[in-house]
C-alpha atoms as a PDB file:
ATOM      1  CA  UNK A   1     -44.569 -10.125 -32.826  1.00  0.00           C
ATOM      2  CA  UNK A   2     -41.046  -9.296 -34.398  1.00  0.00           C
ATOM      3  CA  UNK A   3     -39.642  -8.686 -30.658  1.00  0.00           C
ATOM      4  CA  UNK A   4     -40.902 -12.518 -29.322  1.00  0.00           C
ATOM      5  CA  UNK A   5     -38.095 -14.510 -28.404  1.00  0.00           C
ATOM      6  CA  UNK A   6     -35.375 -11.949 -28.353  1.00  0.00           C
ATOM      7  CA  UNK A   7     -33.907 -10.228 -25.738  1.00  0.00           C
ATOM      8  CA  UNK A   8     -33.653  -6.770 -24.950  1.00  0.00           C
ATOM      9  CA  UNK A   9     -29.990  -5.346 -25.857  1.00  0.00           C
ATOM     10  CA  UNK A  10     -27.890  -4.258 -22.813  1.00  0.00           C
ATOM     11  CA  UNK A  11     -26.146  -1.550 -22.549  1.00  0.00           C
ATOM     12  CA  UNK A  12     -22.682  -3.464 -23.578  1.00  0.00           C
ATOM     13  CA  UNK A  13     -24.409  -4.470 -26.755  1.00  0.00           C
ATOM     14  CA  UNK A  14     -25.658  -0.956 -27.439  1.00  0.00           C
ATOM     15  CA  UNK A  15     -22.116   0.504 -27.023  1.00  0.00           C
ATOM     16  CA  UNK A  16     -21.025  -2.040 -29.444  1.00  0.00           C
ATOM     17  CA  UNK A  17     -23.568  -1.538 -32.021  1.00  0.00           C
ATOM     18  CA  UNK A  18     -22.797   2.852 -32.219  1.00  0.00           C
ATOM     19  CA  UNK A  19     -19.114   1.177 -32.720  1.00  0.00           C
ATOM     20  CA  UNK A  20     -17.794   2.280 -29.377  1.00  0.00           C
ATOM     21  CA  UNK A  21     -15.694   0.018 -27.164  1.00  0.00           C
ATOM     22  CA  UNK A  22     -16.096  -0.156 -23.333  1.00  0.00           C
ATOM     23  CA  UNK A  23     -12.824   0.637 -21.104  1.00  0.00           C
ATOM     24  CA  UNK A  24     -11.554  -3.322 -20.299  1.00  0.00           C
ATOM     25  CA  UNK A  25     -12.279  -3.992 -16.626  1.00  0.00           C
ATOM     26  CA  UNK A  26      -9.614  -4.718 -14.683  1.00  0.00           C
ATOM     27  CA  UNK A  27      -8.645  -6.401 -11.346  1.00  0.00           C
ATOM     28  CA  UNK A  28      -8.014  -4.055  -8.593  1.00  0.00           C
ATOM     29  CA  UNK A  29      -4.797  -4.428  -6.795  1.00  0.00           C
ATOM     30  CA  UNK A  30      -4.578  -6.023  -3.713  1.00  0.00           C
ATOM     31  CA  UNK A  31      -3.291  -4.213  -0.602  1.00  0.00           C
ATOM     32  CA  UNK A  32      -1.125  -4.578   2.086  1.00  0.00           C
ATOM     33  CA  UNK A  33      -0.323  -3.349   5.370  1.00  0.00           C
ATOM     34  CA  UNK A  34       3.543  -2.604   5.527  1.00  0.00           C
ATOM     35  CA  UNK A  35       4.759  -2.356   9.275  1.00  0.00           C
ATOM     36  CA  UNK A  36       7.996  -1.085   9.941  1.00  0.00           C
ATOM     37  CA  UNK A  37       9.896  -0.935  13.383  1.00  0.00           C
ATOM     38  CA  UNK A  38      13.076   1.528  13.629  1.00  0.00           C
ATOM     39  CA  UNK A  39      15.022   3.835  15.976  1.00  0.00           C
ATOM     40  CA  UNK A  40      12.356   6.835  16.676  1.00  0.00           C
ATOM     41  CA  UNK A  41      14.934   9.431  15.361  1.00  0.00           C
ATOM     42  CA  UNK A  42      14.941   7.541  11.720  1.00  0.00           C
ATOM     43  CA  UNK A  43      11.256   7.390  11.480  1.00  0.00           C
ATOM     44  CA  UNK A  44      10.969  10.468   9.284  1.00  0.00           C
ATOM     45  CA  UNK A  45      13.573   8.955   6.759  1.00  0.00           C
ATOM     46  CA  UNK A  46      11.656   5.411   6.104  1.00  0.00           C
ATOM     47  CA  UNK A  47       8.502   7.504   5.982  1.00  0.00           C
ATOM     48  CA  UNK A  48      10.083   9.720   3.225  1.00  0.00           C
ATOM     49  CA  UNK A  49      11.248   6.590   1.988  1.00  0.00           C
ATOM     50  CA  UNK A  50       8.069   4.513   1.424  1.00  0.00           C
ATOM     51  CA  UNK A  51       6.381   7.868   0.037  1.00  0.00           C
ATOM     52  CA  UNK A  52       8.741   7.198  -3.005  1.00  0.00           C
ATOM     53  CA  UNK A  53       7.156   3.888  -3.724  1.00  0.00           C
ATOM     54  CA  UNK A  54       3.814   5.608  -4.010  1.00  0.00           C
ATOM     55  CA  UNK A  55       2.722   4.631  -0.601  1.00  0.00           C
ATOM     56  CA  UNK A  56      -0.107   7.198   0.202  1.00  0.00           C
ATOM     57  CA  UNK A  57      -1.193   6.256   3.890  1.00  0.00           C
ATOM     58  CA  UNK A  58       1.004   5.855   6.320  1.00  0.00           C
ATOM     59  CA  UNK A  59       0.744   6.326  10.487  1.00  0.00           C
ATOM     60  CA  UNK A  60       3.729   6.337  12.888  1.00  0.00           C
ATOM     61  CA  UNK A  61       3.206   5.626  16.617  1.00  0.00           C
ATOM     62  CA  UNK A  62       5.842   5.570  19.074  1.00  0.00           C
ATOM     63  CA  UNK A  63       6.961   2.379  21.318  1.00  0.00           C
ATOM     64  CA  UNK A  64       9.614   1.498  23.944  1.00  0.00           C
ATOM     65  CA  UNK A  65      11.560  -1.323  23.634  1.00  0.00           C
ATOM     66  CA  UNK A  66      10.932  -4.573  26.338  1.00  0.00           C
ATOM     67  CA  UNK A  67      14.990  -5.499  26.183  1.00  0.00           C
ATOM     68  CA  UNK A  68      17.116  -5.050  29.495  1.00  0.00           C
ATOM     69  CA  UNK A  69      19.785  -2.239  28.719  1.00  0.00           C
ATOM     70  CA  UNK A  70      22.258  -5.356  28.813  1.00  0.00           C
ATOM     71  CA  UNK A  71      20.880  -7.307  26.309  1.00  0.00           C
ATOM     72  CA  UNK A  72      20.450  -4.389  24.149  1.00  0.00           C
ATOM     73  CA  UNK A  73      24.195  -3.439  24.056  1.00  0.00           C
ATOM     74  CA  UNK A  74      25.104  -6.922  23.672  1.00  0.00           C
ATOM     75  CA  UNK A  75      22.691  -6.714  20.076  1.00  0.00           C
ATOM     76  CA  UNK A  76      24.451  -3.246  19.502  1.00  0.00           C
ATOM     77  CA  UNK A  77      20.390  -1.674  19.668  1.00  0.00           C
ATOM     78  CA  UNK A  78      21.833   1.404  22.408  1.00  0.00           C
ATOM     79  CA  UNK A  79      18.563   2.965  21.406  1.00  0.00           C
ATOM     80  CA  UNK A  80      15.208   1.235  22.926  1.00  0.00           C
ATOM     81  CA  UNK A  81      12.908   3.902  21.617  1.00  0.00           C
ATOM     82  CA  UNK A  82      11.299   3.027  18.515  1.00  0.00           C
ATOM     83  CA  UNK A  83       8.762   3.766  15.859  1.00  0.00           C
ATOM     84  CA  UNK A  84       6.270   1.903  14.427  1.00  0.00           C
ATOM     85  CA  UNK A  85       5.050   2.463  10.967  1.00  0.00           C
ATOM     86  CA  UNK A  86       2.344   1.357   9.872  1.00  0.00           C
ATOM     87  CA  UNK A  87       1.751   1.328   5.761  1.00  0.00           C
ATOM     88  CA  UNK A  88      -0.469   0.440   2.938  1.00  0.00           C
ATOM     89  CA  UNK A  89       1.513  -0.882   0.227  1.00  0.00           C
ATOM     90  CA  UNK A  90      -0.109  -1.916  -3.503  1.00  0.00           C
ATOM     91  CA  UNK A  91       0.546  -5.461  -3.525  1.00  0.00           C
ATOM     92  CA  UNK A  92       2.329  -5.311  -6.993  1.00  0.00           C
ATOM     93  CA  UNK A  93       5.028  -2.828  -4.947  1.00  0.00           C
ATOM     94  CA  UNK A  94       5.450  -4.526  -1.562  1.00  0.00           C
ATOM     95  CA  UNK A  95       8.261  -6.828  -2.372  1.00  0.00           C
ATOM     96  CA  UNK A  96       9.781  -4.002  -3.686  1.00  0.00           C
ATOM     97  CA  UNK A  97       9.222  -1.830  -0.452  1.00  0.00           C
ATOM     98  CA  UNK A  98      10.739  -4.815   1.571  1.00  0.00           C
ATOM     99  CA  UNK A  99      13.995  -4.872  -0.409  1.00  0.00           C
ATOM    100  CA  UNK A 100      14.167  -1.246   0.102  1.00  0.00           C
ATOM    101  CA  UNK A 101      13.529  -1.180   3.369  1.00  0.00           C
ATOM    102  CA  UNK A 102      16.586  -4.481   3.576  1.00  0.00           C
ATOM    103  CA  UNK A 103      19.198  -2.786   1.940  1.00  0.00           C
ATOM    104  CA  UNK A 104      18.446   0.629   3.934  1.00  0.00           C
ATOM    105  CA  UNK A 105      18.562  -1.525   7.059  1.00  0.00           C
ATOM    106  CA  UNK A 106      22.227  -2.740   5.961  1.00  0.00           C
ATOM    107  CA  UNK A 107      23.566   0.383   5.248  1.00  0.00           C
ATOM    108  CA  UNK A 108      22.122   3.388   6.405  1.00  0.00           C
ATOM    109  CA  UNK A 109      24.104   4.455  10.021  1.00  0.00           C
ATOM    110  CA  UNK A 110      21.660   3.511  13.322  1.00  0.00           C
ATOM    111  CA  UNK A 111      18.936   2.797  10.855  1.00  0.00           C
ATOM    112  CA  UNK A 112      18.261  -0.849  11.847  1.00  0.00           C
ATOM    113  CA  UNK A 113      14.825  -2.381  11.672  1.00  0.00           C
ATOM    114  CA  UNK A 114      11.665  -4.808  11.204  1.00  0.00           C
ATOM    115  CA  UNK A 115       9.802  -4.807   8.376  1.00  0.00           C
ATOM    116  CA  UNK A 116       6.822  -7.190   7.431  1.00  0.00           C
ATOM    117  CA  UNK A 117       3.610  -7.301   5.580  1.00  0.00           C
ATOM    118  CA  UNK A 118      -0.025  -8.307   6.205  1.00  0.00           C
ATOM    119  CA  UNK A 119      -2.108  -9.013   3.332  1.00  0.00           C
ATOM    120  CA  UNK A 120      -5.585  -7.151   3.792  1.00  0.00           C
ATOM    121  CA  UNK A 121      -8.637  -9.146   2.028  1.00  0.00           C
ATOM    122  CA  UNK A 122     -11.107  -6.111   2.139  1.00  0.00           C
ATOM    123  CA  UNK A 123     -11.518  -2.242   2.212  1.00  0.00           C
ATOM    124  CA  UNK A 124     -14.651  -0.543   2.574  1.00  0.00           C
ATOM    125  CA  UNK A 125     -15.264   2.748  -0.579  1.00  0.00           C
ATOM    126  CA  UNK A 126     -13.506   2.773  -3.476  1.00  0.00           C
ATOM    127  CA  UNK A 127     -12.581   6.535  -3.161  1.00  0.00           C
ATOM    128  CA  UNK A 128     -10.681   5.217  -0.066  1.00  0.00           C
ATOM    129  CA  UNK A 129      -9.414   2.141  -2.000  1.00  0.00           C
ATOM    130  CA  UNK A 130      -8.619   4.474  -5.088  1.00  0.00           C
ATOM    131  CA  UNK A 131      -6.608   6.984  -2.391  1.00  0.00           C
ATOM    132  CA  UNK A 132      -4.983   3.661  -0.717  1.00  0.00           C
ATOM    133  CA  UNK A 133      -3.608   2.162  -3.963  1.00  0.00           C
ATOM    134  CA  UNK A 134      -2.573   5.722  -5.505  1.00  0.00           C
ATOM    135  CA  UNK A 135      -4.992   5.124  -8.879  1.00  0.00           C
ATOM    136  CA  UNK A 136      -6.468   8.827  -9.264  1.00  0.00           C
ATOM    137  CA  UNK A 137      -8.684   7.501 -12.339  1.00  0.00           C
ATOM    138  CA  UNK A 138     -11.823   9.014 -12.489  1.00  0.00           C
ATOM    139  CA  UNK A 139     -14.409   6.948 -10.998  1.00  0.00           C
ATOM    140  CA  UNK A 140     -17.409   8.109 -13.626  1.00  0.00           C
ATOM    141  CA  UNK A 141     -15.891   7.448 -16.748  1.00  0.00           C
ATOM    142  CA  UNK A 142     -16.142  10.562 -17.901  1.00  0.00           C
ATOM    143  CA  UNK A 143     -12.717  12.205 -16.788  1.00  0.00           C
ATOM    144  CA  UNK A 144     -14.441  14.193 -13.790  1.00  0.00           C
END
């Protein structure tokens, strides 16, 4: 009878009562997909580039721009091949990858370019997620 009307302790409570505290839960980051056009032969340097901001996946494919040869000399783009980069971005570091990316556009010799982001609502795993964001924190809790 000394166990009517109360309710079983959860495991919260029982971490509190042996005087341990439970890691505080946090938000996960959002994500972002980072796409990036430039000249094919500067490809390798934005990639290097967005690997210093953390950015762990990243896929190039190459295009061909539609522009007549005219219209591209008018723009001063000589160069119609291009790459496309496609990168996921923390959301807490994308406006800092797109300032980058500006001020890299500005200065950096035939290294003109496109840069934009698409928010992504979902991603399917958390050890994909975890690899995505860059958080290696161990999923078990117990450092493993």
């Amino acid at each position: 009878m000394a166990n009517q009307g109360m309710s079983k302790p959860v495991a919260s409570d029982k971490a509190r009562l042996r005087g341990k505290r439970q890691a505080p839960q946090q938000a996960p980051q959002g994500v972002k997909l980072l796409v990036t056009i430039v000249s094919r032969n500067k490809a390798e340097f934005y990639m290097d580039l967005l690997q210093s901001l953390e950015v762990n996946v990243q896929l190039a494919l190459s295009g061909y721009g539609t522009a007549s040869t005219d219209m591209l000399q008018l723009l001063g783009l000589a160069d119609s091949e291009k790459s496309v980069i496609f990168s996921m971005v923390r959301e807490d570091r994308a406006r800092e990858a797109l300032s980058l990316l500006g001020k890299k556009f500005k200065t950096v010799r035939g290294g003109k370019g496109i840069a934009y982001t698409i928010p992504l609502k979902s991603v399917v795993g958390v050890a994909i997620y975890r690899f995505m964001t860059n958080n290696r924190m161990p999923t078990n809790g117990k450092g493993e």
